[in-house]
PDB file of N, CA and C in Angstrom:
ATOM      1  N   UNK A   1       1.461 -21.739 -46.782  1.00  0.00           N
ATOM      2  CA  UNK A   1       2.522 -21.073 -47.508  1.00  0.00           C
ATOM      3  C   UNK A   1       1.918 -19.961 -48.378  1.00  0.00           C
ATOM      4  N   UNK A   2       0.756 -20.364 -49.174  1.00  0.00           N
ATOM      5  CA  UNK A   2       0.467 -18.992 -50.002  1.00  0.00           C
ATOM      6  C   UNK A   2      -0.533 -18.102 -48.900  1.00  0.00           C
ATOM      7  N   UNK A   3      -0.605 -18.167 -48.140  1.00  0.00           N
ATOM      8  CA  UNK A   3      -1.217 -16.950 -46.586  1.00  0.00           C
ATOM      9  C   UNK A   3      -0.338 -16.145 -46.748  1.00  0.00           C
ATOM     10  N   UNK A   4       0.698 -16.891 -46.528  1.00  0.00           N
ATOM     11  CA  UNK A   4       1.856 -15.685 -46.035  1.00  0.00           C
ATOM     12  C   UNK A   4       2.573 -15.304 -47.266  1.00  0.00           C
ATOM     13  N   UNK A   5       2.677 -15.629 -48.340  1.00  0.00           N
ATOM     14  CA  UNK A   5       3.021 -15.278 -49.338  1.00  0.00           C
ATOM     15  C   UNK A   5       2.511 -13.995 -49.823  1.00  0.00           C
ATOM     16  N   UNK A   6       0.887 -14.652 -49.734  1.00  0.00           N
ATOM     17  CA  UNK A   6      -0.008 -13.183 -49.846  1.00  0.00           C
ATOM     18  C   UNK A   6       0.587 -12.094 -49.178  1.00  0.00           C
ATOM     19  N   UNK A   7       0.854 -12.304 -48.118  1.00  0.00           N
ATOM     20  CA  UNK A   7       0.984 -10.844 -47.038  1.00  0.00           C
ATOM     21  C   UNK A   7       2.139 -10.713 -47.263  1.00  0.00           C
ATOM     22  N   UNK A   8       3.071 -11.182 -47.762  1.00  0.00           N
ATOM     23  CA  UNK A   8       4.527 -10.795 -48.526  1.00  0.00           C
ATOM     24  C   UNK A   8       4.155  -9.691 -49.150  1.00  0.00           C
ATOM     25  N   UNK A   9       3.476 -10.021 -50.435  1.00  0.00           N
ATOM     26  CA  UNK A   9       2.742  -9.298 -51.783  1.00  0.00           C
ATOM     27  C   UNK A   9       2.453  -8.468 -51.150  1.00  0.00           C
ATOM     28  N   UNK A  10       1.080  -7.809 -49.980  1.00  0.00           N
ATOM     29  CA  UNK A  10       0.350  -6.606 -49.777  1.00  0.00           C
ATOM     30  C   UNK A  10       1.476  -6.448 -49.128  1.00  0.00           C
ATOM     31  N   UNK A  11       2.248  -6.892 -48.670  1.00  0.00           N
ATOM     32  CA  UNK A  11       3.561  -5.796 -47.650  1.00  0.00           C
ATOM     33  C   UNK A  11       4.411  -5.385 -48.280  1.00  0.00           C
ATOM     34  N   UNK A  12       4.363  -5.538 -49.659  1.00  0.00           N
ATOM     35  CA  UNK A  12       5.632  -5.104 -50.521  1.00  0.00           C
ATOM     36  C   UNK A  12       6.683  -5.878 -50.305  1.00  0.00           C
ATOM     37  N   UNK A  13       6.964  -6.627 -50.027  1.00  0.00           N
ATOM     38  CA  UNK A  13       8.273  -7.673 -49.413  1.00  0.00           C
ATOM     39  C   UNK A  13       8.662  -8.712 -50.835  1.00  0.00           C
ATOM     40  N   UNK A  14       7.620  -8.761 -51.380  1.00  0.00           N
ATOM     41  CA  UNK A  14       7.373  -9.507 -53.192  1.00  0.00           C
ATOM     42  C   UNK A  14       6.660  -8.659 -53.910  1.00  0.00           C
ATOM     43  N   UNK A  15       7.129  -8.879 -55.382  1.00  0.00           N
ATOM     44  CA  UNK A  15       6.416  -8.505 -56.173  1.00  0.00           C
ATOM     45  C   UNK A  15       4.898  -9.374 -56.914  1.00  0.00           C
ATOM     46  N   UNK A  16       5.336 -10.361 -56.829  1.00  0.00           N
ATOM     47  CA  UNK A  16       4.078 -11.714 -56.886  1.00  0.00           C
ATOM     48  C   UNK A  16       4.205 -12.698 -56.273  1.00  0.00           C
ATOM     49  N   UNK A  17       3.332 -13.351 -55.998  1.00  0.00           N
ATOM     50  CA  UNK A  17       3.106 -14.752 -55.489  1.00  0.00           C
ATOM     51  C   UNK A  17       3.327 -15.843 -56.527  1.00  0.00           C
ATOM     52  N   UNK A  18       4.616 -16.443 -55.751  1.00  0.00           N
ATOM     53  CA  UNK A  18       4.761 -17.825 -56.892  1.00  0.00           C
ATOM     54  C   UNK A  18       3.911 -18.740 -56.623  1.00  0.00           C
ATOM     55  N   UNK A  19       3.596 -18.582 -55.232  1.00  0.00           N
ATOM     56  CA  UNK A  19       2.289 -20.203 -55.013  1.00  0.00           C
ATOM     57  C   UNK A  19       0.903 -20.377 -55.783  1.00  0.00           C
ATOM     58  N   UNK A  20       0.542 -19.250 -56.396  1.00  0.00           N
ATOM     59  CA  UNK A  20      -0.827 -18.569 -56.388  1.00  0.00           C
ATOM     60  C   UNK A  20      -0.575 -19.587 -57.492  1.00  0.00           C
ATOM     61  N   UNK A  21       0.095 -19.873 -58.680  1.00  0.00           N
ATOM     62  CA  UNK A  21      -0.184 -20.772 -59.442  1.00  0.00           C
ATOM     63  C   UNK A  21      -0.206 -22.510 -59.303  1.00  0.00           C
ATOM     64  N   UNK A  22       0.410 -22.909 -58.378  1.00  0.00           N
ATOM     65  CA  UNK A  22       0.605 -24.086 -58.528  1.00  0.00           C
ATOM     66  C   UNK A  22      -0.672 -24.967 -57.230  1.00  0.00           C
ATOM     67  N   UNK A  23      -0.202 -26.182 -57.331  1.00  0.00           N
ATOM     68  CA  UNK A  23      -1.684 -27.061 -57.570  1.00  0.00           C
ATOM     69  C   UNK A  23      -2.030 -26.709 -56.038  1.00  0.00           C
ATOM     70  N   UNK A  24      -3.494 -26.462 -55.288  1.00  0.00           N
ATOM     71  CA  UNK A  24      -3.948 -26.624 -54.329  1.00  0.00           C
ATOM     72  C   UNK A  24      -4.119 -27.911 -53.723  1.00  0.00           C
ATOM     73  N   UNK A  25      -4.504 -28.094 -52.330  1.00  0.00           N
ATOM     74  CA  UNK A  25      -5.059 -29.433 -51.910  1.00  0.00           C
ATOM     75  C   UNK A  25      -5.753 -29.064 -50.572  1.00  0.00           C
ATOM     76  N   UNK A  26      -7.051 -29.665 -50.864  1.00  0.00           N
ATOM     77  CA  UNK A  26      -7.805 -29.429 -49.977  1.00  0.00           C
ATOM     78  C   UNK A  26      -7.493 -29.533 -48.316  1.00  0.00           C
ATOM     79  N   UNK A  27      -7.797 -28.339 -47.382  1.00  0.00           N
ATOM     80  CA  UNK A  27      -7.879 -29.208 -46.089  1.00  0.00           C
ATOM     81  C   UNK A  27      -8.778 -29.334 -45.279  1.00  0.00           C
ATOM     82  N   UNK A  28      -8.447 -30.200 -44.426  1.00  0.00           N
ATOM     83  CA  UNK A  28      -9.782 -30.910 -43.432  1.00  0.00           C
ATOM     84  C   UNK A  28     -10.764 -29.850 -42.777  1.00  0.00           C
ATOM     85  N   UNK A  29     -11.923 -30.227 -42.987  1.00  0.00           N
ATOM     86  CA  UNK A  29     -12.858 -29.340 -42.492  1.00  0.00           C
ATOM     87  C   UNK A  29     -12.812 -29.372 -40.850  1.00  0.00           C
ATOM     88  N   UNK A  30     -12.850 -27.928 -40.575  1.00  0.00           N
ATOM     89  CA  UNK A  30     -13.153 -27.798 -38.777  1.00  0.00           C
ATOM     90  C   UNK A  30     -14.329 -28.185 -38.664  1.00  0.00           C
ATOM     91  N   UNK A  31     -14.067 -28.744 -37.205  1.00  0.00           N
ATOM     92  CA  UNK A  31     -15.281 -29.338 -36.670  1.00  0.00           C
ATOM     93  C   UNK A  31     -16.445 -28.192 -36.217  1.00  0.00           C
ATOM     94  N   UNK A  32     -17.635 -27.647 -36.544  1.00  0.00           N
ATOM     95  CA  UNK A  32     -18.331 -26.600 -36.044  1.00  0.00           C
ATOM     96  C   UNK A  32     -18.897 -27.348 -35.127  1.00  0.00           C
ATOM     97  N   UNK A  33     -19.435 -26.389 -34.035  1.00  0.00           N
ATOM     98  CA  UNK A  33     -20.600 -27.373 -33.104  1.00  0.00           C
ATOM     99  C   UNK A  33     -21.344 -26.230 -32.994  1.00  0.00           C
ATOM    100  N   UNK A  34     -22.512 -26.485 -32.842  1.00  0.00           N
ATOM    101  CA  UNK A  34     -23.552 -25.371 -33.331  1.00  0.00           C
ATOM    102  C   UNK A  34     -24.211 -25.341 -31.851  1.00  0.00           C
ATOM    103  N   UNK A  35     -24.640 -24.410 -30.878  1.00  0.00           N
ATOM    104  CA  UNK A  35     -25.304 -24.593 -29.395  1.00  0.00           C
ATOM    105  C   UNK A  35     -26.819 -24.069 -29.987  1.00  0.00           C
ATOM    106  N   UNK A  36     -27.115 -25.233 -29.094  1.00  0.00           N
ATOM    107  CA  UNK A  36     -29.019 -25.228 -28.822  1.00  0.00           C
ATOM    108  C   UNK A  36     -29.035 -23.782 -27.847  1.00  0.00           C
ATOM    109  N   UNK A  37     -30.736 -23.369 -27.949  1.00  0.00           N
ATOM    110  CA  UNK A  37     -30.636 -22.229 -26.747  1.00  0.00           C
ATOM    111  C   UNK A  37     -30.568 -22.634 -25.481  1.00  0.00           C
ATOM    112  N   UNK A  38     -30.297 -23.547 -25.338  1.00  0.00           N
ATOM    113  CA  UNK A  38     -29.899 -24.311 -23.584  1.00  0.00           C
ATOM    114  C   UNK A  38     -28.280 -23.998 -23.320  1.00  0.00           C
ATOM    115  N   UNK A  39     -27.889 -24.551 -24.214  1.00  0.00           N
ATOM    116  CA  UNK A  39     -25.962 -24.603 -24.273  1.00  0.00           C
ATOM    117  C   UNK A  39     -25.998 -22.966 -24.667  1.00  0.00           C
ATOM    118  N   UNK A  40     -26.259 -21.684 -25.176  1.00  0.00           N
ATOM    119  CA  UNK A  40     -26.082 -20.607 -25.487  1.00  0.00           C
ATOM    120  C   UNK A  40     -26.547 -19.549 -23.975  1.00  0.00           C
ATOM    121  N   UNK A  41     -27.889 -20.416 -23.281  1.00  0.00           N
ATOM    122  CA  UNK A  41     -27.503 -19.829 -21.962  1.00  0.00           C
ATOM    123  C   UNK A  41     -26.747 -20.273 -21.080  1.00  0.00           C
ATOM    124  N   UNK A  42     -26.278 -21.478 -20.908  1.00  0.00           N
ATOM    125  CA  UNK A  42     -25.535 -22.196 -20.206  1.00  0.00           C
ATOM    126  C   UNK A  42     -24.646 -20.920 -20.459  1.00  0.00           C
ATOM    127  N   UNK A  43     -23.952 -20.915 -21.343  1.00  0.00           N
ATOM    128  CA  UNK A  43     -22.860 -20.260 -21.933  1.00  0.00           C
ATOM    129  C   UNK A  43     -22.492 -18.867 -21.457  1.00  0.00           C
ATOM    130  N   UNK A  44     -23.783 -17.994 -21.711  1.00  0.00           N
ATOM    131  CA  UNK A  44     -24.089 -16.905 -21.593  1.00  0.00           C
ATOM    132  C   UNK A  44     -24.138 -16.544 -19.914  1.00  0.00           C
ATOM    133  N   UNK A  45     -24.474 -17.464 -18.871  1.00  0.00           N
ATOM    134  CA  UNK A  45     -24.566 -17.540 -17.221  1.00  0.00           C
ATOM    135  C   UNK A  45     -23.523 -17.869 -17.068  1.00  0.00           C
ATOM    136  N   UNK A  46     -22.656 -18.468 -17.408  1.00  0.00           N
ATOM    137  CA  UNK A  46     -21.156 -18.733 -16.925  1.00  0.00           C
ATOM    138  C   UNK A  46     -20.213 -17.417 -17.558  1.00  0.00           C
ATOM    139  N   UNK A  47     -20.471 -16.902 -18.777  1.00  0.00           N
ATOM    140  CA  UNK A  47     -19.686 -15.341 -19.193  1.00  0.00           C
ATOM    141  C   UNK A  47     -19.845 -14.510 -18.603  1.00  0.00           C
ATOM    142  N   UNK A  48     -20.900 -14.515 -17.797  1.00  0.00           N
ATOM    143  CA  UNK A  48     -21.831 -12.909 -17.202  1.00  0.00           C
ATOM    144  C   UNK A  48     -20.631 -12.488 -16.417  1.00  0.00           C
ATOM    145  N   UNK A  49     -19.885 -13.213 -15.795  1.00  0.00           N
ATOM    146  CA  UNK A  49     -19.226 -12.648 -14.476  1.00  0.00           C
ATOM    147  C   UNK A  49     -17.354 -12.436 -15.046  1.00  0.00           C
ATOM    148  N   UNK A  50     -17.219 -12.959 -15.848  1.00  0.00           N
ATOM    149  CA  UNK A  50     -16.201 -12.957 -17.028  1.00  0.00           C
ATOM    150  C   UNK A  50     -16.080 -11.385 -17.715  1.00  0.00           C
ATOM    151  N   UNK A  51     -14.361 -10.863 -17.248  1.00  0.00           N
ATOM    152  CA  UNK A  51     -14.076  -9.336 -17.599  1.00  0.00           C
ATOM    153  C   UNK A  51     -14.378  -9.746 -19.625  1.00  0.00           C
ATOM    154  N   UNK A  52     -14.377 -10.957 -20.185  1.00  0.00           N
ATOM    155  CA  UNK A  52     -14.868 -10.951 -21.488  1.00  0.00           C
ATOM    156  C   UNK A  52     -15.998 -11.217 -22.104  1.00  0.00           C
ATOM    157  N   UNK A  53     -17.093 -10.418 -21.378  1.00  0.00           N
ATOM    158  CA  UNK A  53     -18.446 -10.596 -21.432  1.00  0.00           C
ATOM    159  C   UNK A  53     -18.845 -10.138 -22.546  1.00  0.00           C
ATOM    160  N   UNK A  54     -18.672  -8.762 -22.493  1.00  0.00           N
ATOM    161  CA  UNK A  54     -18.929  -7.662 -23.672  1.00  0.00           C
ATOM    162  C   UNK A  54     -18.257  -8.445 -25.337  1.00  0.00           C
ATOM    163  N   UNK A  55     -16.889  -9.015 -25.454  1.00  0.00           N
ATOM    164  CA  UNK A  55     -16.768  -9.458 -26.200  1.00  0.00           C
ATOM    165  C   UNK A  55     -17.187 -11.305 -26.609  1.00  0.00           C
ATOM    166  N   UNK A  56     -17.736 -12.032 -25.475  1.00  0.00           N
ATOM    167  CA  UNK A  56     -17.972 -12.430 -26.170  1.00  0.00           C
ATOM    168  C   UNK A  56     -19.775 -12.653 -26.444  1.00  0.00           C
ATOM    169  N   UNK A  57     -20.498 -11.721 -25.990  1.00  0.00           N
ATOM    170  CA  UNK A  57     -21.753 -11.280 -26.634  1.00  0.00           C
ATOM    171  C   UNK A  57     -21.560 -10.450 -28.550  1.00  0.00           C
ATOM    172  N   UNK A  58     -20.654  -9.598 -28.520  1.00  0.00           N
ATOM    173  CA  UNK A  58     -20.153  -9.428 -29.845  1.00  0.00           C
ATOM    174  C   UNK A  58     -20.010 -10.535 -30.939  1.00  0.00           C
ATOM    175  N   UNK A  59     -19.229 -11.584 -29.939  1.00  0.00           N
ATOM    176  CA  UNK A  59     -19.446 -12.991 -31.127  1.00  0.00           C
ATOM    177  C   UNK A  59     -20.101 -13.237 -31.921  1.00  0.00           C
ATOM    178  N   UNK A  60     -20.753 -14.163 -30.382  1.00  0.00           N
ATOM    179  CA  UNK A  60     -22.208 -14.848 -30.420  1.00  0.00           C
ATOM    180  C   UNK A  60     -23.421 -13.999 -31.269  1.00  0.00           C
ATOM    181  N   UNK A  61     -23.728 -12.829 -30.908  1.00  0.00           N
ATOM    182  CA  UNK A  61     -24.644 -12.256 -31.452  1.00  0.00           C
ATOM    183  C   UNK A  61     -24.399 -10.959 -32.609  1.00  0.00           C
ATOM    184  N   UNK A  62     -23.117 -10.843 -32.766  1.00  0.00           N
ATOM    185  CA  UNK A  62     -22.718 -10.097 -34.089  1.00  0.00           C
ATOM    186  C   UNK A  62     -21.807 -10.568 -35.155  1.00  0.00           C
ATOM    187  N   UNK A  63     -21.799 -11.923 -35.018  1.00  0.00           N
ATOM    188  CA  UNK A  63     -21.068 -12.441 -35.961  1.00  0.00           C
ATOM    189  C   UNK A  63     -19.306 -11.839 -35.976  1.00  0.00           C
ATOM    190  N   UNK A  64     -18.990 -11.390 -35.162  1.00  0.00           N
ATOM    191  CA  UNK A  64     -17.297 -10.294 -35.085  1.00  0.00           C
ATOM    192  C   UNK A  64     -16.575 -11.561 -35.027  1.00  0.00           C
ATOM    193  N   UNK A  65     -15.621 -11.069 -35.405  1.00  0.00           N
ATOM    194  CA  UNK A  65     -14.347 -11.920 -35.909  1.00  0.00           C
ATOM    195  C   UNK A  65     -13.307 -11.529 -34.467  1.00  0.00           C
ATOM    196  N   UNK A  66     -12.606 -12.542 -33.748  1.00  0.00           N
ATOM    197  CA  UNK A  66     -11.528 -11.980 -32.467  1.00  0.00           C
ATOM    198  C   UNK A  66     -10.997 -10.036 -33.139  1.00  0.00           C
ATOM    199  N   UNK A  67     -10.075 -10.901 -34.166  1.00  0.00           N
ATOM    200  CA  UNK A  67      -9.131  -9.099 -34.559  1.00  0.00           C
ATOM    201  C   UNK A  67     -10.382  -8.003 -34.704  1.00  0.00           C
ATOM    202  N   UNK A  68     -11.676  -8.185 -35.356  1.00  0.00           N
ATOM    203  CA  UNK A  68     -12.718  -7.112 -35.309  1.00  0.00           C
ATOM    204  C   UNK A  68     -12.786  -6.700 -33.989  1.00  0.00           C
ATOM    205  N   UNK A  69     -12.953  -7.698 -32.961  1.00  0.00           N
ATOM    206  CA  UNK A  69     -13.240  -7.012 -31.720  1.00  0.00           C
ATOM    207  C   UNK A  69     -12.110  -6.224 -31.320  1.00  0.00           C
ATOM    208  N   UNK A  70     -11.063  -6.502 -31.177  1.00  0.00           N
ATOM    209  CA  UNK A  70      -9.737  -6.227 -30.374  1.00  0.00           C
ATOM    210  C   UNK A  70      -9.539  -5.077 -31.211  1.00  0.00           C
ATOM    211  N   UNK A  71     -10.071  -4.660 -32.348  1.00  0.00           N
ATOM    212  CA  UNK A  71      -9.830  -3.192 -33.072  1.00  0.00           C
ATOM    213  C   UNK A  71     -11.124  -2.136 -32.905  1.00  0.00           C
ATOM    214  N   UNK A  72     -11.854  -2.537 -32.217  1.00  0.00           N
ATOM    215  CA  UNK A  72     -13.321  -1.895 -31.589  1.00  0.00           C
ATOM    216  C   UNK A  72     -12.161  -0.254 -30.664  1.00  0.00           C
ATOM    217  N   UNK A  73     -13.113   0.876 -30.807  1.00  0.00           N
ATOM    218  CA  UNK A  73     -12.167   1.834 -30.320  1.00  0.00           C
ATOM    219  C   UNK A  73     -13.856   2.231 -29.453  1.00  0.00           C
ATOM    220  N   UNK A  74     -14.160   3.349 -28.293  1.00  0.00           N
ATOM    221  CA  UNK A  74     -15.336   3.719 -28.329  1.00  0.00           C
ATOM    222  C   UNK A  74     -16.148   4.634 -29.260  1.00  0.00           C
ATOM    223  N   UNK A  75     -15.570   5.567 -30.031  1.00  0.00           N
ATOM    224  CA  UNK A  75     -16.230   6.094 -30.653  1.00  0.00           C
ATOM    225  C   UNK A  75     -16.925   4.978 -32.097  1.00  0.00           C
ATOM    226  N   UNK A  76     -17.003   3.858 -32.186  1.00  0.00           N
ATOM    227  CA  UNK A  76     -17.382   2.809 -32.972  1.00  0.00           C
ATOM    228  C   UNK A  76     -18.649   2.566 -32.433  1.00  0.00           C
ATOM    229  N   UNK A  77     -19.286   2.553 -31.166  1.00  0.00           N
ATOM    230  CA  UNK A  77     -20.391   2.625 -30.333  1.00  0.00           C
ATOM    231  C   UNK A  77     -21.355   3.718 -31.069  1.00  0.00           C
ATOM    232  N   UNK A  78     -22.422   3.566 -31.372  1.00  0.00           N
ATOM    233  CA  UNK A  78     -23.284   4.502 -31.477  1.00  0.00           C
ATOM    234  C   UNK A  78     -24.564   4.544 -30.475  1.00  0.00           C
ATOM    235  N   UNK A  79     -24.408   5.140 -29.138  1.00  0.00           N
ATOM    236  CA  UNK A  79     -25.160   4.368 -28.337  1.00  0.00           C
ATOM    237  C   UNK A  79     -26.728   4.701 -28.369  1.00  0.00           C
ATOM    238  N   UNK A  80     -27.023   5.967 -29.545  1.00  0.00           N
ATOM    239  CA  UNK A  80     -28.528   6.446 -29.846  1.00  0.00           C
ATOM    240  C   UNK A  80     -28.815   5.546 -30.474  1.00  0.00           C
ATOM    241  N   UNK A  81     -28.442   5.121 -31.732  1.00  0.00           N
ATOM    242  CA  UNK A  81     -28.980   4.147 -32.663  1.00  0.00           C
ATOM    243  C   UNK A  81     -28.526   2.701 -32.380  1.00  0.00           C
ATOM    244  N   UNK A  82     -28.093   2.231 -31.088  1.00  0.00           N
ATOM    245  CA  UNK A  82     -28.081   1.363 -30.786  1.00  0.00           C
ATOM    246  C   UNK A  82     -27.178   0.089 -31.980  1.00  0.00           C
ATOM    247  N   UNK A  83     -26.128   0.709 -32.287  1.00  0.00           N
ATOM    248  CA  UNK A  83     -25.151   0.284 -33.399  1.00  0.00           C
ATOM    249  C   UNK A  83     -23.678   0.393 -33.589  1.00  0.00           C
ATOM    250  N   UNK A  84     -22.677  -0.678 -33.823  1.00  0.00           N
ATOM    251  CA  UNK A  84     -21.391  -0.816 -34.104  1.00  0.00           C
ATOM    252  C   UNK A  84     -21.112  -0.653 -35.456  1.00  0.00           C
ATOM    253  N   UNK A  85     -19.972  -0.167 -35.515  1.00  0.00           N
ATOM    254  CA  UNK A  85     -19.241   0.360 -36.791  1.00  0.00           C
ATOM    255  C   UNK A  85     -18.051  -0.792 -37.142  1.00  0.00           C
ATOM    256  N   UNK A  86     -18.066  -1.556 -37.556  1.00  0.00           N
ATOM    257  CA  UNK A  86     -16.676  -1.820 -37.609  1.00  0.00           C
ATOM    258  C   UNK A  86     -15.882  -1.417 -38.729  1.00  0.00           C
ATOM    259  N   UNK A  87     -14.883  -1.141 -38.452  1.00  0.00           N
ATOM    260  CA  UNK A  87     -13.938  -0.210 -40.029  1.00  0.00           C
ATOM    261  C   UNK A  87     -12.238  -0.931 -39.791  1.00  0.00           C
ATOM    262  N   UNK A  88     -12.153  -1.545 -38.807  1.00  0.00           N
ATOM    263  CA  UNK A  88     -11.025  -2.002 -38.779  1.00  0.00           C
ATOM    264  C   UNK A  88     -10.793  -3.112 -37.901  1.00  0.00           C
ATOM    265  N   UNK A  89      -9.837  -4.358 -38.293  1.00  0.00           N
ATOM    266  CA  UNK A  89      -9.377  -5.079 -37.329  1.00  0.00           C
ATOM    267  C   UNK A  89      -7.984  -4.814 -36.579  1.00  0.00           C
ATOM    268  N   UNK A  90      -7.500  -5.641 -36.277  1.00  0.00           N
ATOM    269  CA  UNK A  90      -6.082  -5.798 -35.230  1.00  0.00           C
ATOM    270  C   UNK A  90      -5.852  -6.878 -35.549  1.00  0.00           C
ATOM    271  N   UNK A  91      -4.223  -7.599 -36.160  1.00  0.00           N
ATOM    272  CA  UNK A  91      -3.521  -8.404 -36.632  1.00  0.00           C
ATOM    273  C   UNK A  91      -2.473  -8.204 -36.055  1.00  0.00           C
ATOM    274  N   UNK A  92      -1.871  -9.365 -35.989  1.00  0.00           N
ATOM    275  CA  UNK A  92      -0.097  -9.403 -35.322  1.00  0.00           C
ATOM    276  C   UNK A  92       0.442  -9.922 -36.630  1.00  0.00           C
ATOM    277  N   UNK A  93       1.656  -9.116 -37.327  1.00  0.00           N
ATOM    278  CA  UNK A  93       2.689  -9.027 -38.235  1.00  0.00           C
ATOM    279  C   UNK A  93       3.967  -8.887 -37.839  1.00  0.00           C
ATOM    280  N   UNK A  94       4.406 -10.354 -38.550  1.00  0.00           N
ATOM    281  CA  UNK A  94       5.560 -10.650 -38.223  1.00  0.00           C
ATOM    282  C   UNK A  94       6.644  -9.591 -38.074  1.00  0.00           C
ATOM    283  N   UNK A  95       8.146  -9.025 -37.616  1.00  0.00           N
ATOM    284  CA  UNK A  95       8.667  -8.340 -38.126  1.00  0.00           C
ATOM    285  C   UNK A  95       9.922  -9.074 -38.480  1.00  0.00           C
ATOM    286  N   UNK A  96      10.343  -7.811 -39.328  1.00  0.00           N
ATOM    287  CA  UNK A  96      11.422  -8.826 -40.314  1.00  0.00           C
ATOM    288  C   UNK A  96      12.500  -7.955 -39.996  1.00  0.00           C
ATOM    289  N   UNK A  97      13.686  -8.354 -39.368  1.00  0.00           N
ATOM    290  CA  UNK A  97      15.406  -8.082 -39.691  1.00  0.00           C
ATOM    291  C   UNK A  97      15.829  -7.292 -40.651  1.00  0.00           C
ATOM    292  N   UNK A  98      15.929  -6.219 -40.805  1.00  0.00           N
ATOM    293  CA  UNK A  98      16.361  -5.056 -41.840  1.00  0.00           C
ATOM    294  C   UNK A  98      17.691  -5.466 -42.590  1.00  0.00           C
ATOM    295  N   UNK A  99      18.626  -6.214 -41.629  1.00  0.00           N
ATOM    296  CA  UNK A  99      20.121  -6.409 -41.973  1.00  0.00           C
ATOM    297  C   UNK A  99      20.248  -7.639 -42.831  1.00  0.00           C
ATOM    298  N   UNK A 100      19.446  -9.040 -42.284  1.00  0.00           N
ATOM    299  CA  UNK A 100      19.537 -10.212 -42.852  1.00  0.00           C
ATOM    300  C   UNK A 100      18.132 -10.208 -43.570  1.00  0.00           C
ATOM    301  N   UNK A 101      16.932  -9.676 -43.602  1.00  0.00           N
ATOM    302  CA  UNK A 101      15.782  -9.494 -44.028  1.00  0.00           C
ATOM    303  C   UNK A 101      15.297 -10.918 -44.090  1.00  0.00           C
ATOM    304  N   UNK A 102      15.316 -11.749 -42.547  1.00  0.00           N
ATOM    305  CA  UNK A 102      14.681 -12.507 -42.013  1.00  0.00           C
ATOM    306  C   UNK A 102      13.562 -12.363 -41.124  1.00  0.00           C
ATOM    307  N   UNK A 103      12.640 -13.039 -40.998  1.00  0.00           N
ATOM    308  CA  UNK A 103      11.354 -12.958 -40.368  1.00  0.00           C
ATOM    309  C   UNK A 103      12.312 -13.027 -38.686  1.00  0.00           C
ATOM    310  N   UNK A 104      11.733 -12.295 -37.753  1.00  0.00           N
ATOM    311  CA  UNK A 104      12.164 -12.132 -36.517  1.00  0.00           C
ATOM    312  C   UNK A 104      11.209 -12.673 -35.295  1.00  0.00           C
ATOM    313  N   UNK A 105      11.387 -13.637 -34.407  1.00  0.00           N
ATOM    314  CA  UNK A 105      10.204 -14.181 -33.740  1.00  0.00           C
ATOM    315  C   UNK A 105       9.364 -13.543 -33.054  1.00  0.00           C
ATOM    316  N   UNK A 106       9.474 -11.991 -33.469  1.00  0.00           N
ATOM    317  CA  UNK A 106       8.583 -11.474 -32.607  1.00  0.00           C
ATOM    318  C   UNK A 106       7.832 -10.945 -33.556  1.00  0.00           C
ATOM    319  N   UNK A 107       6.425  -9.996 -33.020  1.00  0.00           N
ATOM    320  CA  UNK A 107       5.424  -9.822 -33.722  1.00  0.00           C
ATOM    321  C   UNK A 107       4.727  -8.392 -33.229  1.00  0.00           C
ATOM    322  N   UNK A 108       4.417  -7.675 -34.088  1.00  0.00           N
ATOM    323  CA  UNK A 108       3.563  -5.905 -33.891  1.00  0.00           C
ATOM    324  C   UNK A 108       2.428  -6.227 -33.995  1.00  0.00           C
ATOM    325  N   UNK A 109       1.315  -5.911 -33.415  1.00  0.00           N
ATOM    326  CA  UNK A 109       0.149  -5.452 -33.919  1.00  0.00           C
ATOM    327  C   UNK A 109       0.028  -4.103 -34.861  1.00  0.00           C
ATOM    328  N   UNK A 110      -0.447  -4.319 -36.238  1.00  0.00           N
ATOM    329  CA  UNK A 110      -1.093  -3.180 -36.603  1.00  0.00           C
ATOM    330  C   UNK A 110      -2.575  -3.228 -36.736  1.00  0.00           C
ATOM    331  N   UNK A 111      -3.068  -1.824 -37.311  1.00  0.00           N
ATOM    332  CA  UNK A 111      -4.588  -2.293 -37.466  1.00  0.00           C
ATOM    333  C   UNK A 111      -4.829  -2.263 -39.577  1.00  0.00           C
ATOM    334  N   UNK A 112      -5.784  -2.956 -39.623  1.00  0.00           N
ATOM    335  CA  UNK A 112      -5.992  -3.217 -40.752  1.00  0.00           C
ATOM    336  C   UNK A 112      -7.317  -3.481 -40.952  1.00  0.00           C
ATOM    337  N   UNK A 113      -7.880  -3.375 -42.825  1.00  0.00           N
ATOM    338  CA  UNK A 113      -9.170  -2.948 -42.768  1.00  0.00           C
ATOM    339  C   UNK A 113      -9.770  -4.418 -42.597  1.00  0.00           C
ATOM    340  N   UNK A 114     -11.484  -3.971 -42.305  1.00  0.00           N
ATOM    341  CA  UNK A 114     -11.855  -5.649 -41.417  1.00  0.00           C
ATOM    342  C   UNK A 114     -12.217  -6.721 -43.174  1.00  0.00           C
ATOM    343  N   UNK A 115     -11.937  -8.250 -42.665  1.00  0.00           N
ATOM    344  CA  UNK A 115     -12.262  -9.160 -44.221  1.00  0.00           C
ATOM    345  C   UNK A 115     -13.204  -8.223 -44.667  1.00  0.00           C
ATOM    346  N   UNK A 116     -14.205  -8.168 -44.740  1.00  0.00           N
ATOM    347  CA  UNK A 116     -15.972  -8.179 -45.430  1.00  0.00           C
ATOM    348  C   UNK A 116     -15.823  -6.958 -45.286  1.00  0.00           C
ATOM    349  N   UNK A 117     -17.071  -6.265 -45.950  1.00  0.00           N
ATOM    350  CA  UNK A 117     -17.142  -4.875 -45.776  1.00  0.00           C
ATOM    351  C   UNK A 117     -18.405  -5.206 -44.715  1.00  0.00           C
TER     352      UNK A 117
END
């Protein structure tokens, strides 16, 4: 509830967040599973032939977030210095009903700047 509250707030849709004050409660930690370099080539020989190769070497070895990748444009490539730029992700935002100014089940991509600098 306060996720989307937030993105109320940066969307202008609220002026503040009422959740932001009241009590938190922790939730369950995701399970990580961490791959040995056996399971990372395993991994890596079964992607090779996969049209999502390129992204998911980006992962694995650049730490990118899904929306970082999916907002990758080519000029972000620097292919002399052998380096990515990232300056923006790709998010799906809800849209909302102008008339009843209800959330609508469908959803836009815009682009937006990436978490971290």
């Amino acid at each position: 509830m306060n996720i989307a509250l937030k993105d109320a707030v940066s969307a202008g849709y609220l002026n503040r967040n009422p959740v932001s004050a009241s009590k938190t409660y922790p939730r369950k930690k995701a399970n990580i599973f961490v791959f040995d370099k056996v399971q990372t080539k395993r991994l890596l020989n079964a992607a090779k032939y996969n049209e999502w190769y390129l992204e998911i070497l980006l992962g694995i070895f650049c730490g990118l977030r899904k929306g970082e990748i999916l907002g990758l444009k080519f000029g972000d490539f620097d292919l002399e210095n052998h380096s990515v730029k990232i300056s923006r992700q790709l998010s799906n935002n809800p849209l909302i009903d102008n008339k009843s100014n209800k959330l609508v089940d469908e959803y836009r991509q815009v682009e937006k700047a990436p978490k971290n600098k």
